[in-house]
C-alpha atoms as a PDB file:
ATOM      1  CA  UNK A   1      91.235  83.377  93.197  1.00  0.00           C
ATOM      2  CA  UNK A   2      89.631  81.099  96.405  1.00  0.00           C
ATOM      3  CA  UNK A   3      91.917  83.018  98.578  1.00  0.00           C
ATOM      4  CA  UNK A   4      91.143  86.572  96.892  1.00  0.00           C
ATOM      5  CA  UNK A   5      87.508  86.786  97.669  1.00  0.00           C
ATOM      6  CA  UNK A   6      87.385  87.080 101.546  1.00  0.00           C
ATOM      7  CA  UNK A   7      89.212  88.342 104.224  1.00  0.00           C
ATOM      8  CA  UNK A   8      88.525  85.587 106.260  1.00  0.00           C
ATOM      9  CA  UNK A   9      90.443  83.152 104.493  1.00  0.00           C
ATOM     10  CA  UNK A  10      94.443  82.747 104.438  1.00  0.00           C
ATOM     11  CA  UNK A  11      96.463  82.052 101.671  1.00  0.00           C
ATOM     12  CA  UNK A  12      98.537  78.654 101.664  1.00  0.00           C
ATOM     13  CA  UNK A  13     101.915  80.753 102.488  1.00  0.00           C
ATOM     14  CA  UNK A  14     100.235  82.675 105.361  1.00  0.00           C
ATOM     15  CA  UNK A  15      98.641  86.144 103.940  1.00  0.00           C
ATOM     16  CA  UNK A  16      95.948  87.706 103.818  1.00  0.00           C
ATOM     17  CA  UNK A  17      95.516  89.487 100.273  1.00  0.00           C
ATOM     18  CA  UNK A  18      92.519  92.152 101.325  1.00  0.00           C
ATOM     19  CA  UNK A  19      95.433  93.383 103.792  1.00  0.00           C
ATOM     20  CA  UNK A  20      97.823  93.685 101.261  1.00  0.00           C
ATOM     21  CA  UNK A  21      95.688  94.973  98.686  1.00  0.00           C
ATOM     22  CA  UNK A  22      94.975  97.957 101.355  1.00  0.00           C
ATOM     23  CA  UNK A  23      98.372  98.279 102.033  1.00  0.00           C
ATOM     24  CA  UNK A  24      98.339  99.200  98.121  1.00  0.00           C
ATOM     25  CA  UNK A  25      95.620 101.545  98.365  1.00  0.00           C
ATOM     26  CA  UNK A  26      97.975 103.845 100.643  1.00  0.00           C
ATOM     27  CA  UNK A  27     100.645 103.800  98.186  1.00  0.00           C
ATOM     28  CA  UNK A  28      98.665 105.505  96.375  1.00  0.00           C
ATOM     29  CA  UNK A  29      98.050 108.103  98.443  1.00  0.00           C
ATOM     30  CA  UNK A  30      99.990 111.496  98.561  1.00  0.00           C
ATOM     31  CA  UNK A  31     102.995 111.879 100.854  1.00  0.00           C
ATOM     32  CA  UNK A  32     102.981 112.242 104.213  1.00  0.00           C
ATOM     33  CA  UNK A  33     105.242 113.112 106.972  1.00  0.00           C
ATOM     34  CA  UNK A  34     105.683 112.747 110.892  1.00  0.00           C
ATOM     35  CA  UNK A  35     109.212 113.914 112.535  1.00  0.00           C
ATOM     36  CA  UNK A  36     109.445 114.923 116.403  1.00  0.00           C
ATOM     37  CA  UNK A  37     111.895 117.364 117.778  1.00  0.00           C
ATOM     38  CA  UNK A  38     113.247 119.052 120.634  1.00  0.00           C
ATOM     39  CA  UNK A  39     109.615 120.340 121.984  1.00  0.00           C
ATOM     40  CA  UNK A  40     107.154 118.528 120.491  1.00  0.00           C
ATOM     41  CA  UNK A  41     106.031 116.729 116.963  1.00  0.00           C
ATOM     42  CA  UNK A  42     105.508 118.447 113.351  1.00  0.00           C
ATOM     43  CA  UNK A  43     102.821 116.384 111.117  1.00  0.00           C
ATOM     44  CA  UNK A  44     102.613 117.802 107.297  1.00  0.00           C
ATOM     45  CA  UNK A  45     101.224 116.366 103.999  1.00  0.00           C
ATOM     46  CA  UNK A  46     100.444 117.767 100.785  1.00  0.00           C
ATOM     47  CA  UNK A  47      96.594 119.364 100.208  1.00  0.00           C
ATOM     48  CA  UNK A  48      94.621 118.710  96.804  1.00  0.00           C
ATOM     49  CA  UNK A  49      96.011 120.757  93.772  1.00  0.00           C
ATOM     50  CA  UNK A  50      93.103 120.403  91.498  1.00  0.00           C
ATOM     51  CA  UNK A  51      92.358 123.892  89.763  1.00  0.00           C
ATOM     52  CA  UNK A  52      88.736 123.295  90.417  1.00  0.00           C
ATOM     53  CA  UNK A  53      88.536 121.991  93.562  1.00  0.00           C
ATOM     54  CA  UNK A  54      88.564 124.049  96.920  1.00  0.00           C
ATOM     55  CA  UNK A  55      91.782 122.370  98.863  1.00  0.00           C
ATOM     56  CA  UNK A  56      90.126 122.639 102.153  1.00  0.00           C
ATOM     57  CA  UNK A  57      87.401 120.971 101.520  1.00  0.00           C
ATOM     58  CA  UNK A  58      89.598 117.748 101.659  1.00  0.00           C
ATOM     59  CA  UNK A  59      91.387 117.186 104.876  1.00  0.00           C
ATOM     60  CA  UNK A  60      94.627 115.098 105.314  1.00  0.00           C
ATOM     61  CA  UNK A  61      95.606 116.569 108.566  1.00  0.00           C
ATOM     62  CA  UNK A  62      93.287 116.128 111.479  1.00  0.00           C
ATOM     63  CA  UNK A  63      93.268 117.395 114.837  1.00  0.00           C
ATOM     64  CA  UNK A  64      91.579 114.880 117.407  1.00  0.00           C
ATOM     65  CA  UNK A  65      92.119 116.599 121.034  1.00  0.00           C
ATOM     66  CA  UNK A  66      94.135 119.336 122.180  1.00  0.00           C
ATOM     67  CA  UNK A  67      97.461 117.655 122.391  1.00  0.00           C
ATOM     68  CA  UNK A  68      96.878 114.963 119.548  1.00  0.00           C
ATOM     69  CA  UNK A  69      97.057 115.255 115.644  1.00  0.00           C
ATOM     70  CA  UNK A  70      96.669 112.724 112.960  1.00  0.00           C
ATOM     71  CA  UNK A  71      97.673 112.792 109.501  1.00  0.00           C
ATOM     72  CA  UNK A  72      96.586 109.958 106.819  1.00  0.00           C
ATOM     73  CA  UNK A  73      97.551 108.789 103.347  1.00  0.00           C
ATOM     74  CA  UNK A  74      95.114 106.575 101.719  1.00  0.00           C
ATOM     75  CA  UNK A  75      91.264 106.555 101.249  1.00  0.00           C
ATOM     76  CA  UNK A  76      90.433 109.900 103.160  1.00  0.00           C
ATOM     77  CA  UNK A  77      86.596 108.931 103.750  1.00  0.00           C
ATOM     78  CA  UNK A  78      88.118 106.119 106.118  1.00  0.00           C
ATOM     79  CA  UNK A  79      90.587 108.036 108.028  1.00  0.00           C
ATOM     80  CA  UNK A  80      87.639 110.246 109.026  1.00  0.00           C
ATOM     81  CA  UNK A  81      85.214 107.486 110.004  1.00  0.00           C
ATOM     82  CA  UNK A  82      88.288 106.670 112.610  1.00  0.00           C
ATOM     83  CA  UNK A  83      89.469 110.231 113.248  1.00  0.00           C
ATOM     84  CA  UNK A  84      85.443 110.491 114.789  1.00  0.00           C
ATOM     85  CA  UNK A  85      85.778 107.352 116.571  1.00  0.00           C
ATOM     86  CA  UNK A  86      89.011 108.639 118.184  1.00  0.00           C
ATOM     87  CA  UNK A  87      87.662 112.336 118.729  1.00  0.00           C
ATOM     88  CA  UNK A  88      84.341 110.823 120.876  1.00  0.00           C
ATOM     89  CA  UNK A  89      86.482 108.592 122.943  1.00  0.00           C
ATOM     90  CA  UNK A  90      89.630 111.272 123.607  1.00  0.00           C
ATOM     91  CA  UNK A  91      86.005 113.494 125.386  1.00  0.00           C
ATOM     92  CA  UNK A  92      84.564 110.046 127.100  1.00  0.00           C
ATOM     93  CA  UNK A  93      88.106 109.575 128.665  1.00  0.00           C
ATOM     94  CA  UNK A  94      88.360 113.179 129.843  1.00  0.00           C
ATOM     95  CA  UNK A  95      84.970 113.656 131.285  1.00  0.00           C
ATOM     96  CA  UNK A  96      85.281 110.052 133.152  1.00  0.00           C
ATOM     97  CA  UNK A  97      88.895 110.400 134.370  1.00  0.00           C
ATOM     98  CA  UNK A  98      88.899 114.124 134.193  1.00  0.00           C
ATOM     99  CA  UNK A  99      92.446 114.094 132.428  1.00  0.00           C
ATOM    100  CA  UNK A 100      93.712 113.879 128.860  1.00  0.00           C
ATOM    101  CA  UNK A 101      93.765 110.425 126.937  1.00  0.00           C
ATOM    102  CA  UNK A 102      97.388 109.504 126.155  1.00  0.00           C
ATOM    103  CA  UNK A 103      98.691 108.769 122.741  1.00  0.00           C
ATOM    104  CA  UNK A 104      99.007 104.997 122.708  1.00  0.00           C
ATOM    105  CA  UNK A 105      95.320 105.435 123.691  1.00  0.00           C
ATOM    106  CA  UNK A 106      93.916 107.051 121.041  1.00  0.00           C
ATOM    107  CA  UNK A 107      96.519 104.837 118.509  1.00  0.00           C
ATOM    108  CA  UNK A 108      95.506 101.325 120.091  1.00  0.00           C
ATOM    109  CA  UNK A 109      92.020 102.808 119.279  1.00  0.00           C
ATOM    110  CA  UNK A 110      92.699 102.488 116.057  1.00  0.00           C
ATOM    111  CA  UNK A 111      94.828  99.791 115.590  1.00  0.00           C
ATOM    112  CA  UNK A 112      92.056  97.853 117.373  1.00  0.00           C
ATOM    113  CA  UNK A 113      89.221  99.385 115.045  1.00  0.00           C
ATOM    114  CA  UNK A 114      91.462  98.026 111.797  1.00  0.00           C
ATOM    115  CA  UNK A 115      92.221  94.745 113.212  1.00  0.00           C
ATOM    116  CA  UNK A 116      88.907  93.932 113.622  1.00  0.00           C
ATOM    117  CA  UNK A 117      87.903  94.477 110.144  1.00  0.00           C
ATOM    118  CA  UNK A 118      90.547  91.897 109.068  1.00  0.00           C
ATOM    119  CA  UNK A 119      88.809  88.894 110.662  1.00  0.00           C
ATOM    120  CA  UNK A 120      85.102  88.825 109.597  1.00  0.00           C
ATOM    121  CA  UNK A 121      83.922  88.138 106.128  1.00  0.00           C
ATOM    122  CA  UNK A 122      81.558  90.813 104.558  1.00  0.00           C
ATOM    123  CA  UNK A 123      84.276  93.243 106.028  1.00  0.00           C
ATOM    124  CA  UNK A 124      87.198  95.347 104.083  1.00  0.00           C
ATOM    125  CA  UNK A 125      90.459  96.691 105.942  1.00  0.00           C
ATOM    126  CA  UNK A 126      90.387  99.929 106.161  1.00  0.00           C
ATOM    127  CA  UNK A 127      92.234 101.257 103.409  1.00  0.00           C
ATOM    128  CA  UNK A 128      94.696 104.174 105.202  1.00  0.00           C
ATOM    129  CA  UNK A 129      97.579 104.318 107.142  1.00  0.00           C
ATOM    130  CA  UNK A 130      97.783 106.796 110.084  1.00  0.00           C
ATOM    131  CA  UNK A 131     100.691 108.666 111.897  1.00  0.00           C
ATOM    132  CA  UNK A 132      99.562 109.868 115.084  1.00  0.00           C
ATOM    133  CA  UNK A 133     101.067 112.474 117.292  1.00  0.00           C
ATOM    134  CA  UNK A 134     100.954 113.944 120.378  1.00  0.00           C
ATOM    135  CA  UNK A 135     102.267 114.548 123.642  1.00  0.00           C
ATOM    136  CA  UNK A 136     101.078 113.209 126.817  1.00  0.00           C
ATOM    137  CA  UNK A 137     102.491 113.050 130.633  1.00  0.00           C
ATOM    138  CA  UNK A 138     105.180 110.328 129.316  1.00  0.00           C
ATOM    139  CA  UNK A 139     106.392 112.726 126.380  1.00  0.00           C
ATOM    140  CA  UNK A 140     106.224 112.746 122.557  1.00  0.00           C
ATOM    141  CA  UNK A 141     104.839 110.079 120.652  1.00  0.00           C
ATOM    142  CA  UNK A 142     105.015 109.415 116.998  1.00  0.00           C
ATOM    143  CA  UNK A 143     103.025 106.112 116.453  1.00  0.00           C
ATOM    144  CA  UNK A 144     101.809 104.361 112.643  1.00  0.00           C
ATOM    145  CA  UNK A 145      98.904 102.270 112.414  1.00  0.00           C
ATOM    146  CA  UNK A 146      98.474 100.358 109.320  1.00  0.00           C
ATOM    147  CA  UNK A 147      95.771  98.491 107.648  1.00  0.00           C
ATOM    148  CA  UNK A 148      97.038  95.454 109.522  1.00  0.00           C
ATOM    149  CA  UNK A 149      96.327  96.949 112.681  1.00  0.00           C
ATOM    150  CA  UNK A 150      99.998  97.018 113.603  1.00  0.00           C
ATOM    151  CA  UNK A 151     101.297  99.880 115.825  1.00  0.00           C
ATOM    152  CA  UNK A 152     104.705 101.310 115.117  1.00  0.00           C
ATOM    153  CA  UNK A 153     107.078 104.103 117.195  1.00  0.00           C
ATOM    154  CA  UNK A 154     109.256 106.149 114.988  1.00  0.00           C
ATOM    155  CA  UNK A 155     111.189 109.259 115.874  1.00  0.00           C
ATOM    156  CA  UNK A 156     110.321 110.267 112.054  1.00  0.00           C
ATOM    157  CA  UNK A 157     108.612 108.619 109.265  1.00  0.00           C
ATOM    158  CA  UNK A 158     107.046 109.206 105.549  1.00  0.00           C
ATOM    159  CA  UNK A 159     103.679 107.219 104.364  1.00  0.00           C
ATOM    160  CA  UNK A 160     102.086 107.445 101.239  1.00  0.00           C
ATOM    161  CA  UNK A 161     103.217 107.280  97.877  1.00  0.00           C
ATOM    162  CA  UNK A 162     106.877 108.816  98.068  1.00  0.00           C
ATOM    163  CA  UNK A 163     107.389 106.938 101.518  1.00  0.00           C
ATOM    164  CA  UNK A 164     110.575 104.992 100.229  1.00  0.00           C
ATOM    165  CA  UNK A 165     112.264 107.772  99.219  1.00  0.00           C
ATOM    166  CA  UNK A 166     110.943 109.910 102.205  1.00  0.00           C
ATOM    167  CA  UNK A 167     111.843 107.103 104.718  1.00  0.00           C
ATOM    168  CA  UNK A 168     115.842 108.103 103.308  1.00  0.00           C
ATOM    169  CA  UNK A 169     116.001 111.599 103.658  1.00  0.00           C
ATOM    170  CA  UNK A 170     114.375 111.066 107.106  1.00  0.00           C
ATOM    171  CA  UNK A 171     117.137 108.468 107.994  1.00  0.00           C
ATOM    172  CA  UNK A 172     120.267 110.832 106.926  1.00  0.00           C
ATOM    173  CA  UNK A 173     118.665 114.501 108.256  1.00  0.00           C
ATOM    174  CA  UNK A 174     116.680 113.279 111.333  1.00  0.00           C
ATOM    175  CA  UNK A 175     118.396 114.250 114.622  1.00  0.00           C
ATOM    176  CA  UNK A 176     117.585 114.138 118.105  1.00  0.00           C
ATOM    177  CA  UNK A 177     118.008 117.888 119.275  1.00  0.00           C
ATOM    178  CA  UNK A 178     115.748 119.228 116.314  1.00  0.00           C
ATOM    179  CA  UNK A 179     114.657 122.342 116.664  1.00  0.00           C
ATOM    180  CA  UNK A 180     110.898 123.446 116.046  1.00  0.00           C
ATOM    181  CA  UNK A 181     112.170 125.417 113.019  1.00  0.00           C
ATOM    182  CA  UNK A 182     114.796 122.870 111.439  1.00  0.00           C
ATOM    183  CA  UNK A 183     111.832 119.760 111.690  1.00  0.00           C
ATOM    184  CA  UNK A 184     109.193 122.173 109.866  1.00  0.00           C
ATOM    185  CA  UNK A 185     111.729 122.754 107.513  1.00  0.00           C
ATOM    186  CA  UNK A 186     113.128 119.130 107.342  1.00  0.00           C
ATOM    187  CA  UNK A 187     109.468 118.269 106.667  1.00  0.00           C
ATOM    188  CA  UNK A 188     109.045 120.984 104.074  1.00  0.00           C
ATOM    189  CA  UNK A 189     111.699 119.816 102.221  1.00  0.00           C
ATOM    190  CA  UNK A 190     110.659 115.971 101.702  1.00  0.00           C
ATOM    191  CA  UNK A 191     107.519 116.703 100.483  1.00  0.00           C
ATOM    192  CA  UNK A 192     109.032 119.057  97.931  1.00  0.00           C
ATOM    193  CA  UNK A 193     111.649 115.974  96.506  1.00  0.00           C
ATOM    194  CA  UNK A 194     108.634 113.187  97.062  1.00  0.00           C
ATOM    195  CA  UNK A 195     105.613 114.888  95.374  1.00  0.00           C
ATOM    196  CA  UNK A 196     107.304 116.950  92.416  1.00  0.00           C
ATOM    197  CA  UNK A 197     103.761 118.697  90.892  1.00  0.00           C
ATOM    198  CA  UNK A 198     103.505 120.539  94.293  1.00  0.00           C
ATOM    199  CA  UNK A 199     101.757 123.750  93.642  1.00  0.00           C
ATOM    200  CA  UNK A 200     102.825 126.590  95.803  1.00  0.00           C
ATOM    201  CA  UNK A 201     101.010 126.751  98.996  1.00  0.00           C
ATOM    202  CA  UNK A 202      99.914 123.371  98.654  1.00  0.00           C
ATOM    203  CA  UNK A 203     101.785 121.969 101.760  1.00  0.00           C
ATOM    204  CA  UNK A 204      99.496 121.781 104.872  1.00  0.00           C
ATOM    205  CA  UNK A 205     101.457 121.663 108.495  1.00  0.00           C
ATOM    206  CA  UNK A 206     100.545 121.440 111.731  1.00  0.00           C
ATOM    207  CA  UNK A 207     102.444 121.203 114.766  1.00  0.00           C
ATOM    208  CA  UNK A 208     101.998 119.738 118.280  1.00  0.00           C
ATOM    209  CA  UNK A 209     104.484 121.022 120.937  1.00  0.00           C
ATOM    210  CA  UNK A 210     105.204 119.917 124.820  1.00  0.00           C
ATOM    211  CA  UNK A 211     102.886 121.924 126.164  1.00  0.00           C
ATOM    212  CA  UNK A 212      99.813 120.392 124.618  1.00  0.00           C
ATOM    213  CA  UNK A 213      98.620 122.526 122.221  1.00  0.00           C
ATOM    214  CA  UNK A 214      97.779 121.330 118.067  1.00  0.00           C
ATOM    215  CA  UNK A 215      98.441 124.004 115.966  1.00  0.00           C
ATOM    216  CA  UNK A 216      98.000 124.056 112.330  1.00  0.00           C
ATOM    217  CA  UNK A 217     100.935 126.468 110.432  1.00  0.00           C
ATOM    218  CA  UNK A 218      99.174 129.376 108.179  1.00  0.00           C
ATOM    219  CA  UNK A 219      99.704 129.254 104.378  1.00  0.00           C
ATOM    220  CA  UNK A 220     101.988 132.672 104.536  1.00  0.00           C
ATOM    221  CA  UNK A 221     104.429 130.562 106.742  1.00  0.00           C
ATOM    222  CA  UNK A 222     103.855 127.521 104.937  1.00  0.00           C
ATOM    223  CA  UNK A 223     105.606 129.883 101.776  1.00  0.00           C
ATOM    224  CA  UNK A 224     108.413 130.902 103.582  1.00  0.00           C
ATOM    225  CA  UNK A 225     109.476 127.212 104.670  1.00  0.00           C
ATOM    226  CA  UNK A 226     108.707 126.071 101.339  1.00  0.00           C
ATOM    227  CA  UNK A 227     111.831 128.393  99.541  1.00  0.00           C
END
């Protein structure tokens, strides 16, 4: 238990167990999904299906500049603490350099921001993983950041509680050439065979395409994706 109660302190075989322990919480979080295409990147995840509860109230999908979306699986109070971060310094960087902040920006942001809360005591990691995407003026980036702090690349790639499974389809299905219509679709379908009490409706998209623009899909098309 010596090397359970802080943060600060390693393990004898090299790990930190607060990491892990985060790593955890995002397993436990619903799926979600990042795949890129031809023209730009799709983000999608699954939205609350408590009878009681209004679904948009709870937001898994966030947009943080014109050309960048997030999506997070895990404790949803942190991702938005760092989505807000992210959001004030995408508007510093335009009104000082008068241009868009570029993707590995905005995801060293918060790879930095997680990092740091892995090496003082009194601190917790924070206790989501994040896919970022977005296009920039060196193309389309699909980038992780995990509770570590580590910063990953993917073409396509699943988080959250079906992720293993999820990880597989995305292996066999993904291709290069997508289409806008085949990645929706290819994302459609993994979060129908990861989270299997799905309600109808309940899938939230949104897409980002080359020339800059975050877009979130309406429920009507959502439906007609989803058979």
């Amino acid at each position: 238990m010596g090397y359970d109660r802080t943060i600060a302190v390693f393990s004898p075989d090299g790990r930190l167990f607060q990491v892990e322990y985060a790593k955890e919480a995002v397993k436990r979080g619903t799926t979600c999904v990042g795949v890129t295409f031809k023209d730009g990147i799709v983000l999608a995840s699954i939205k609350p299906n408590t009878s009681l509860m209004v679904s948009s109230s709870s937001e898994k999908i966030f947009q943080v500049d014109e050309h960048i979306g997030v999506v997070a699986a895990g404790l949803l109070a942190d991702a938005r603490v760092l989505v807000n971060q992210a959001r004030v310094r995408a508007q510093v960087n335009k009104i000082t350099y008068e241009e868009p902040i570029d993707i590995w920006g905005i995801a060293r942001l918060f790879g930095d921001r997680m990092q740091i809360s892995t090496l003082y005591a009194g601190l917790r990691p924070f206790g989501v993983t994040l896919l970022v995407g977005g296009v920039d003026k060196t193309g389309m980036h699909l980038i992780e950041s995990d509770p570590s702090g580590m910063l990953f690349e993917w073409n396509a790639y699943a988080i959250g509680r079906g992720a293993v499974l999820a990880n597989k389809i995305l292996k066999q299905r993904w291709k290069k050439d997508l289409q806008e219509k085949d990645a929706l679709e290819l994302a459609v379908d993994v979060i129908a065979k990861t989270e299997k009490d799905k309600k109808e409706g309940s899938i939230d998209l949104a897409v980002v395409k080359k020339d800059g623009k975050f877009k979130k899909i309406a429920e009507d098309e959502n439906k007609k994706l989803a058979k």
